[in-house]
PDB file of N, CA and C in Angstrom:
ATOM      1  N   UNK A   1      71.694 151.398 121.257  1.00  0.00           N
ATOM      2  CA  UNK A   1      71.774 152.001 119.934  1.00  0.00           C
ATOM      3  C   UNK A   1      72.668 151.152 119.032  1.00  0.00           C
ATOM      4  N   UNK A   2      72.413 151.147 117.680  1.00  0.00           N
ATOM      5  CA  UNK A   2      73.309 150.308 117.097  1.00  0.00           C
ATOM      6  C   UNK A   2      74.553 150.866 116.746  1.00  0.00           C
ATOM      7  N   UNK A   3      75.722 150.198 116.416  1.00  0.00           N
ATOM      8  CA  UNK A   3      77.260 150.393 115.940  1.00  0.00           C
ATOM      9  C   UNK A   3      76.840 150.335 114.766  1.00  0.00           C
ATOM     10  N   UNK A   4      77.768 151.258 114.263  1.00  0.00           N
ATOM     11  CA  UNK A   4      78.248 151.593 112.602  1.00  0.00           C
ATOM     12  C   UNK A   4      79.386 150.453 112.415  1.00  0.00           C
ATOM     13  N   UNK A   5      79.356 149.480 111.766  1.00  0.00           N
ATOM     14  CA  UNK A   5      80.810 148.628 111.075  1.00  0.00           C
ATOM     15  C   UNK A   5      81.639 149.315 110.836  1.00  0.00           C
ATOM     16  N   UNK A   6      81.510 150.624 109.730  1.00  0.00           N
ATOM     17  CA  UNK A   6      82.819 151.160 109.395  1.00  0.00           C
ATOM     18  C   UNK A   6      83.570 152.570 109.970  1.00  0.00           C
ATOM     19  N   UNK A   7      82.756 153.522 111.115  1.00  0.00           N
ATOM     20  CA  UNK A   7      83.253 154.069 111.941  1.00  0.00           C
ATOM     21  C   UNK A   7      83.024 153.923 113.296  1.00  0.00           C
ATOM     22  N   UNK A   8      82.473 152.356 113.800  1.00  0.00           N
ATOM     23  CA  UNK A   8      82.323 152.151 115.555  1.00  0.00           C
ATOM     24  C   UNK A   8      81.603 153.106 116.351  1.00  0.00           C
ATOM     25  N   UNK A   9      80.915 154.027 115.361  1.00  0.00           N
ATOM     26  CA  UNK A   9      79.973 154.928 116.606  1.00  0.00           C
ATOM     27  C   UNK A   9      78.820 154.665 116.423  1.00  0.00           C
ATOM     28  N   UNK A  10      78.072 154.937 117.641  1.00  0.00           N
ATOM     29  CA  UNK A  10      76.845 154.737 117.592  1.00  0.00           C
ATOM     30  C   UNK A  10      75.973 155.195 117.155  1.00  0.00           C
ATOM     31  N   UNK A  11      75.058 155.087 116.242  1.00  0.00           N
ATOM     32  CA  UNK A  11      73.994 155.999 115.367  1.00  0.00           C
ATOM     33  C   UNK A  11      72.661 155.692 115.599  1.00  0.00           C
ATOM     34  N   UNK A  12      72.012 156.932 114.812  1.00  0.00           N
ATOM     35  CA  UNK A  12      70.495 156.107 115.168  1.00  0.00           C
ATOM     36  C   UNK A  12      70.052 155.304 114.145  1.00  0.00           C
ATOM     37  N   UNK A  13      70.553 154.767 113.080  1.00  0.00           N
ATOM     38  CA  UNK A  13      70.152 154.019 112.377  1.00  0.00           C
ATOM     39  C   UNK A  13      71.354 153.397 111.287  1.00  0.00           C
ATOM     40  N   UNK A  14      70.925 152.295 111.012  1.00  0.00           N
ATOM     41  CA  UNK A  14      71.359 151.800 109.604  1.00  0.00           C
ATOM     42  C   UNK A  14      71.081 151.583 108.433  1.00  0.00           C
ATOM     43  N   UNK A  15      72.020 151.905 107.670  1.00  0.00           N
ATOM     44  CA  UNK A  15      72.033 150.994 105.927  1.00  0.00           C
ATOM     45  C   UNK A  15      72.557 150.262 105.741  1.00  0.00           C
ATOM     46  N   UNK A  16      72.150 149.308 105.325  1.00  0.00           N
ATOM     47  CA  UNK A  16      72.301 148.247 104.576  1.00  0.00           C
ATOM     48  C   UNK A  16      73.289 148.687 102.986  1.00  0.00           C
ATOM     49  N   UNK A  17      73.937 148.157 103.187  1.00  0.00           N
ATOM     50  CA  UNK A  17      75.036 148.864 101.506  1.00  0.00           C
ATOM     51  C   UNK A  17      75.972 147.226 101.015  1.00  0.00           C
ATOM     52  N   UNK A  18      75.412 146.875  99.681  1.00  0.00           N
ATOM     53  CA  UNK A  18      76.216 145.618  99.570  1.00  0.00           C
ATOM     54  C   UNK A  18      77.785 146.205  98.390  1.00  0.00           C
ATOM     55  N   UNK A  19      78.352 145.965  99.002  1.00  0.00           N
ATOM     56  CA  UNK A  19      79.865 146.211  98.418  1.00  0.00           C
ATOM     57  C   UNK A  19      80.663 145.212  98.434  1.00  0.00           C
ATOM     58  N   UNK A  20      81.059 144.427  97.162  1.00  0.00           N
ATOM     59  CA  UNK A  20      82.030 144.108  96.569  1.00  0.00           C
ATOM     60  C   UNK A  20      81.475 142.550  96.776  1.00  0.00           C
ATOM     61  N   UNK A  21      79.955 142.668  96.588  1.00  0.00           N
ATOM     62  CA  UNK A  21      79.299 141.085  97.066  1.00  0.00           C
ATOM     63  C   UNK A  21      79.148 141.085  97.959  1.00  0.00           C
ATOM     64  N   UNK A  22      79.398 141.747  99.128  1.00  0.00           N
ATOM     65  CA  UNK A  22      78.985 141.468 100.799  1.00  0.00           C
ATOM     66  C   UNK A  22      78.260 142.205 101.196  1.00  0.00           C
ATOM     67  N   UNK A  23      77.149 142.422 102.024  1.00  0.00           N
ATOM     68  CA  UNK A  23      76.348 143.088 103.201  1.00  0.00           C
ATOM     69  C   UNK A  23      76.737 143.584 103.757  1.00  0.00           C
ATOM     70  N   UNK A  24      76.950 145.228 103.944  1.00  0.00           N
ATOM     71  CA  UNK A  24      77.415 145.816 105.273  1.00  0.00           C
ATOM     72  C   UNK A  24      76.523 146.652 105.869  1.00  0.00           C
ATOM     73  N   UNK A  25      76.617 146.667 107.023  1.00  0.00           N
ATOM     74  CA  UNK A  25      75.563 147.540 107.321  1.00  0.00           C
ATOM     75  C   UNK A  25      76.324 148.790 108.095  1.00  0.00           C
ATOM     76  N   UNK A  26      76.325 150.121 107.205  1.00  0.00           N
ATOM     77  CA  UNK A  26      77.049 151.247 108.046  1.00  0.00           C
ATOM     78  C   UNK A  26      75.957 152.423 108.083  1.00  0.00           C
ATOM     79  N   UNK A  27      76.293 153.292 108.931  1.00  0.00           N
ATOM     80  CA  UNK A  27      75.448 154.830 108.870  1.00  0.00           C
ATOM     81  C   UNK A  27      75.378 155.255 107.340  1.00  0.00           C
ATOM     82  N   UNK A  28      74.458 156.621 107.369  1.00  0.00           N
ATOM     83  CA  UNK A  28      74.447 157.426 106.094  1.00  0.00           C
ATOM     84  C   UNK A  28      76.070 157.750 105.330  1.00  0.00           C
ATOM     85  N   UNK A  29      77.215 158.100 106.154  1.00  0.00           N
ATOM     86  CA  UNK A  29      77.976 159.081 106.191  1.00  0.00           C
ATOM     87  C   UNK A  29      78.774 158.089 105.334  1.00  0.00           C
ATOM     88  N   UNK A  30      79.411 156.637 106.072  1.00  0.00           N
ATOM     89  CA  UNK A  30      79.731 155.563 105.783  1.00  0.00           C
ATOM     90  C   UNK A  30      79.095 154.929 104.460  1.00  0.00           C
ATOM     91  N   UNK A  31      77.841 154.748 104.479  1.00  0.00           N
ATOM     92  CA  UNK A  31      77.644 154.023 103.525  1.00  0.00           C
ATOM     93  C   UNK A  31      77.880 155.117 101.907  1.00  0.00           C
ATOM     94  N   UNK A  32      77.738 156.079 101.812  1.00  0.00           N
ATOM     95  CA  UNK A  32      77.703 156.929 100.938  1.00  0.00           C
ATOM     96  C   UNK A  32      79.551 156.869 100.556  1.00  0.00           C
ATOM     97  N   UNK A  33      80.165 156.932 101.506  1.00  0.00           N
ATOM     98  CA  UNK A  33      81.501 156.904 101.353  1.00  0.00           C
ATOM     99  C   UNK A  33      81.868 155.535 100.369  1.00  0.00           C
ATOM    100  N   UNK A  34      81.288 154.474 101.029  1.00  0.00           N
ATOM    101  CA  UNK A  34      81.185 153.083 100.339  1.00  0.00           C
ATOM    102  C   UNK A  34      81.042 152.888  98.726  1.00  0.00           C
ATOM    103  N   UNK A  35      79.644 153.487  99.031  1.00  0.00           N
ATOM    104  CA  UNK A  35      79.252 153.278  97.292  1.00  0.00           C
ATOM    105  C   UNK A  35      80.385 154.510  96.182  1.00  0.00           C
ATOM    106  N   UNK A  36      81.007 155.752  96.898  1.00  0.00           N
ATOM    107  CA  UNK A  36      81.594 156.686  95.870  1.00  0.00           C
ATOM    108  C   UNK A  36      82.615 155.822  95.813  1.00  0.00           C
ATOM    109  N   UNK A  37      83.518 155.120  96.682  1.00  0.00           N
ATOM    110  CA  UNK A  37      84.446 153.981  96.368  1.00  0.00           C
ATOM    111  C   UNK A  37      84.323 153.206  95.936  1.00  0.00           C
ATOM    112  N   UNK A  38      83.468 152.301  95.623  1.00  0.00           N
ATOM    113  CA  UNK A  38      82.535 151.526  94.888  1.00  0.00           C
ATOM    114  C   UNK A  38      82.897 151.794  93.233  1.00  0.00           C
ATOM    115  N   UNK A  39      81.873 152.798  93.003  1.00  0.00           N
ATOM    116  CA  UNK A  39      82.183 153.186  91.869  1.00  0.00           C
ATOM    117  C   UNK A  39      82.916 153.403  91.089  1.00  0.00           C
ATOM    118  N   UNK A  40      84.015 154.415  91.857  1.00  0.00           N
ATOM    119  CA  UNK A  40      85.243 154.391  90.863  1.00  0.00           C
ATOM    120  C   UNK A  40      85.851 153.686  91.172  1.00  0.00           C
ATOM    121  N   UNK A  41      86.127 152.587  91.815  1.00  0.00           N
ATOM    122  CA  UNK A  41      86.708 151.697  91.149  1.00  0.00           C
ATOM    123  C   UNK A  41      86.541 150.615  90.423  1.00  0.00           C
ATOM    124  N   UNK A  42      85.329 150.488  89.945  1.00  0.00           N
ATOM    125  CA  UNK A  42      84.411 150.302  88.892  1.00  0.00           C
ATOM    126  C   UNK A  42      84.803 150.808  87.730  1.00  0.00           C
ATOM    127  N   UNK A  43      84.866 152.238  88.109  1.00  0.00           N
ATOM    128  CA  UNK A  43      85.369 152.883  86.375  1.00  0.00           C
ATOM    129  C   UNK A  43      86.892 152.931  86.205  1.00  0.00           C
ATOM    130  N   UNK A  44      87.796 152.969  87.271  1.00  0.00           N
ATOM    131  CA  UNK A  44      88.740 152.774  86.493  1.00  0.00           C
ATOM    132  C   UNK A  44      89.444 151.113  86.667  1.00  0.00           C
ATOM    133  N   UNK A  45      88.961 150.132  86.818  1.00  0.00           N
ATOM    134  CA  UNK A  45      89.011 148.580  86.228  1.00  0.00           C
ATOM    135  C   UNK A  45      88.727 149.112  84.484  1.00  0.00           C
ATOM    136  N   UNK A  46      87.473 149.595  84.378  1.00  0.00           N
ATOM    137  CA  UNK A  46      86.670 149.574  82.925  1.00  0.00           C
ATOM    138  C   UNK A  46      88.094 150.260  82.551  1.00  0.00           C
ATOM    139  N   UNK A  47      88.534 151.383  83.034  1.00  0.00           N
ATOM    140  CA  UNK A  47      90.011 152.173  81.979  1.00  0.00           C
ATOM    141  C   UNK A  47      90.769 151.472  81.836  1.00  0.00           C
ATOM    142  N   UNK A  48      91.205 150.663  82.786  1.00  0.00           N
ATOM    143  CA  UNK A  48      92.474 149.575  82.393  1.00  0.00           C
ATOM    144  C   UNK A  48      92.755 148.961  81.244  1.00  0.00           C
ATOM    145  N   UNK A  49      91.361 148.197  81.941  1.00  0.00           N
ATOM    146  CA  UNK A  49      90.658 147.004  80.685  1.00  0.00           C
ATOM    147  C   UNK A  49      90.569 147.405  78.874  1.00  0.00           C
ATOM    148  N   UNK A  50      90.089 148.894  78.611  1.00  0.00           N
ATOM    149  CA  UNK A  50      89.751 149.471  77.826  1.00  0.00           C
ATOM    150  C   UNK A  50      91.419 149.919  76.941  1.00  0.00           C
ATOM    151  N   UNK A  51      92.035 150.460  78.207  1.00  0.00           N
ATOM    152  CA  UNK A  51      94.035 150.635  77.537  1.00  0.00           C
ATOM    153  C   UNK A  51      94.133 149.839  77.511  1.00  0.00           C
ATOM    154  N   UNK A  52      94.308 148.477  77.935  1.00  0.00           N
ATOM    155  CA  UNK A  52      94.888 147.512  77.230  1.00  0.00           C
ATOM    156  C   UNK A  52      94.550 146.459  76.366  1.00  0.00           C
ATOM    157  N   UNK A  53      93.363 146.449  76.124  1.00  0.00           N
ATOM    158  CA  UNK A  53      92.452 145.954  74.660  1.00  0.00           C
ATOM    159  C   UNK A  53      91.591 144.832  75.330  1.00  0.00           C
ATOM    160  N   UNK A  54      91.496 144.577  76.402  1.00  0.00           N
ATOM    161  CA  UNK A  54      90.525 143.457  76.909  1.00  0.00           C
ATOM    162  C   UNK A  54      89.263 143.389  76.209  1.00  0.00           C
ATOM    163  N   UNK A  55      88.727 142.491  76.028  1.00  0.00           N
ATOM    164  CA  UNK A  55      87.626 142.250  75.089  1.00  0.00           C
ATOM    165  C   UNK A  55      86.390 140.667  75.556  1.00  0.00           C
ATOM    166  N   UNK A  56      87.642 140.313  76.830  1.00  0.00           N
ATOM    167  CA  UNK A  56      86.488 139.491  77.447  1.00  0.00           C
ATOM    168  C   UNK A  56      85.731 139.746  78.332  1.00  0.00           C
ATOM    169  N   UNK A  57      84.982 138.950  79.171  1.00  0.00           N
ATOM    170  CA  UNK A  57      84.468 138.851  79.746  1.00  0.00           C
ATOM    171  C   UNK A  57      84.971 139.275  81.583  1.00  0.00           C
ATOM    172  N   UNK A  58      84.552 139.717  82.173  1.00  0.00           N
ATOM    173  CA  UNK A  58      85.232 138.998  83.416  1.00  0.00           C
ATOM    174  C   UNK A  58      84.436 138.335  84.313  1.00  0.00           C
ATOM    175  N   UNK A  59      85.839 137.570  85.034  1.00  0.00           N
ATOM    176  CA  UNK A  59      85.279 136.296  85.736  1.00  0.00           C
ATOM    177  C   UNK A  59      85.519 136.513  87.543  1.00  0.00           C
TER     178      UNK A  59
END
């Protein structure tokens, strides 16, 4: 059976979830966890950026 990357148990399947530019491949439970972390911190970079007047690009 395959291993989960981000909780080491064995499941019956995988996802594929690319986070932060990389490929991971974790269960449902895991990968869902991934992407809600994902996100916000996505949105709050954008709050930072937004309080303190950033206006470029990022690199």
């Amino acid at each position: 059976m395959p291993v989960c990357k981000g909780c080491e148990d064995e499941v019956e399947a995988l996802v594929s979830v690319k986070i932060g530019g990389k490929s991971k491949k974790l269960c449902e439970d895991c990968a869902d966890r991934a992407r809600e972390e994902s996100a916000v911190a996505e949105e709050s970079e954008a709050v930072v950026q937004q309080m303190m007047g950033f206006k470029g690009r990022r690199g």
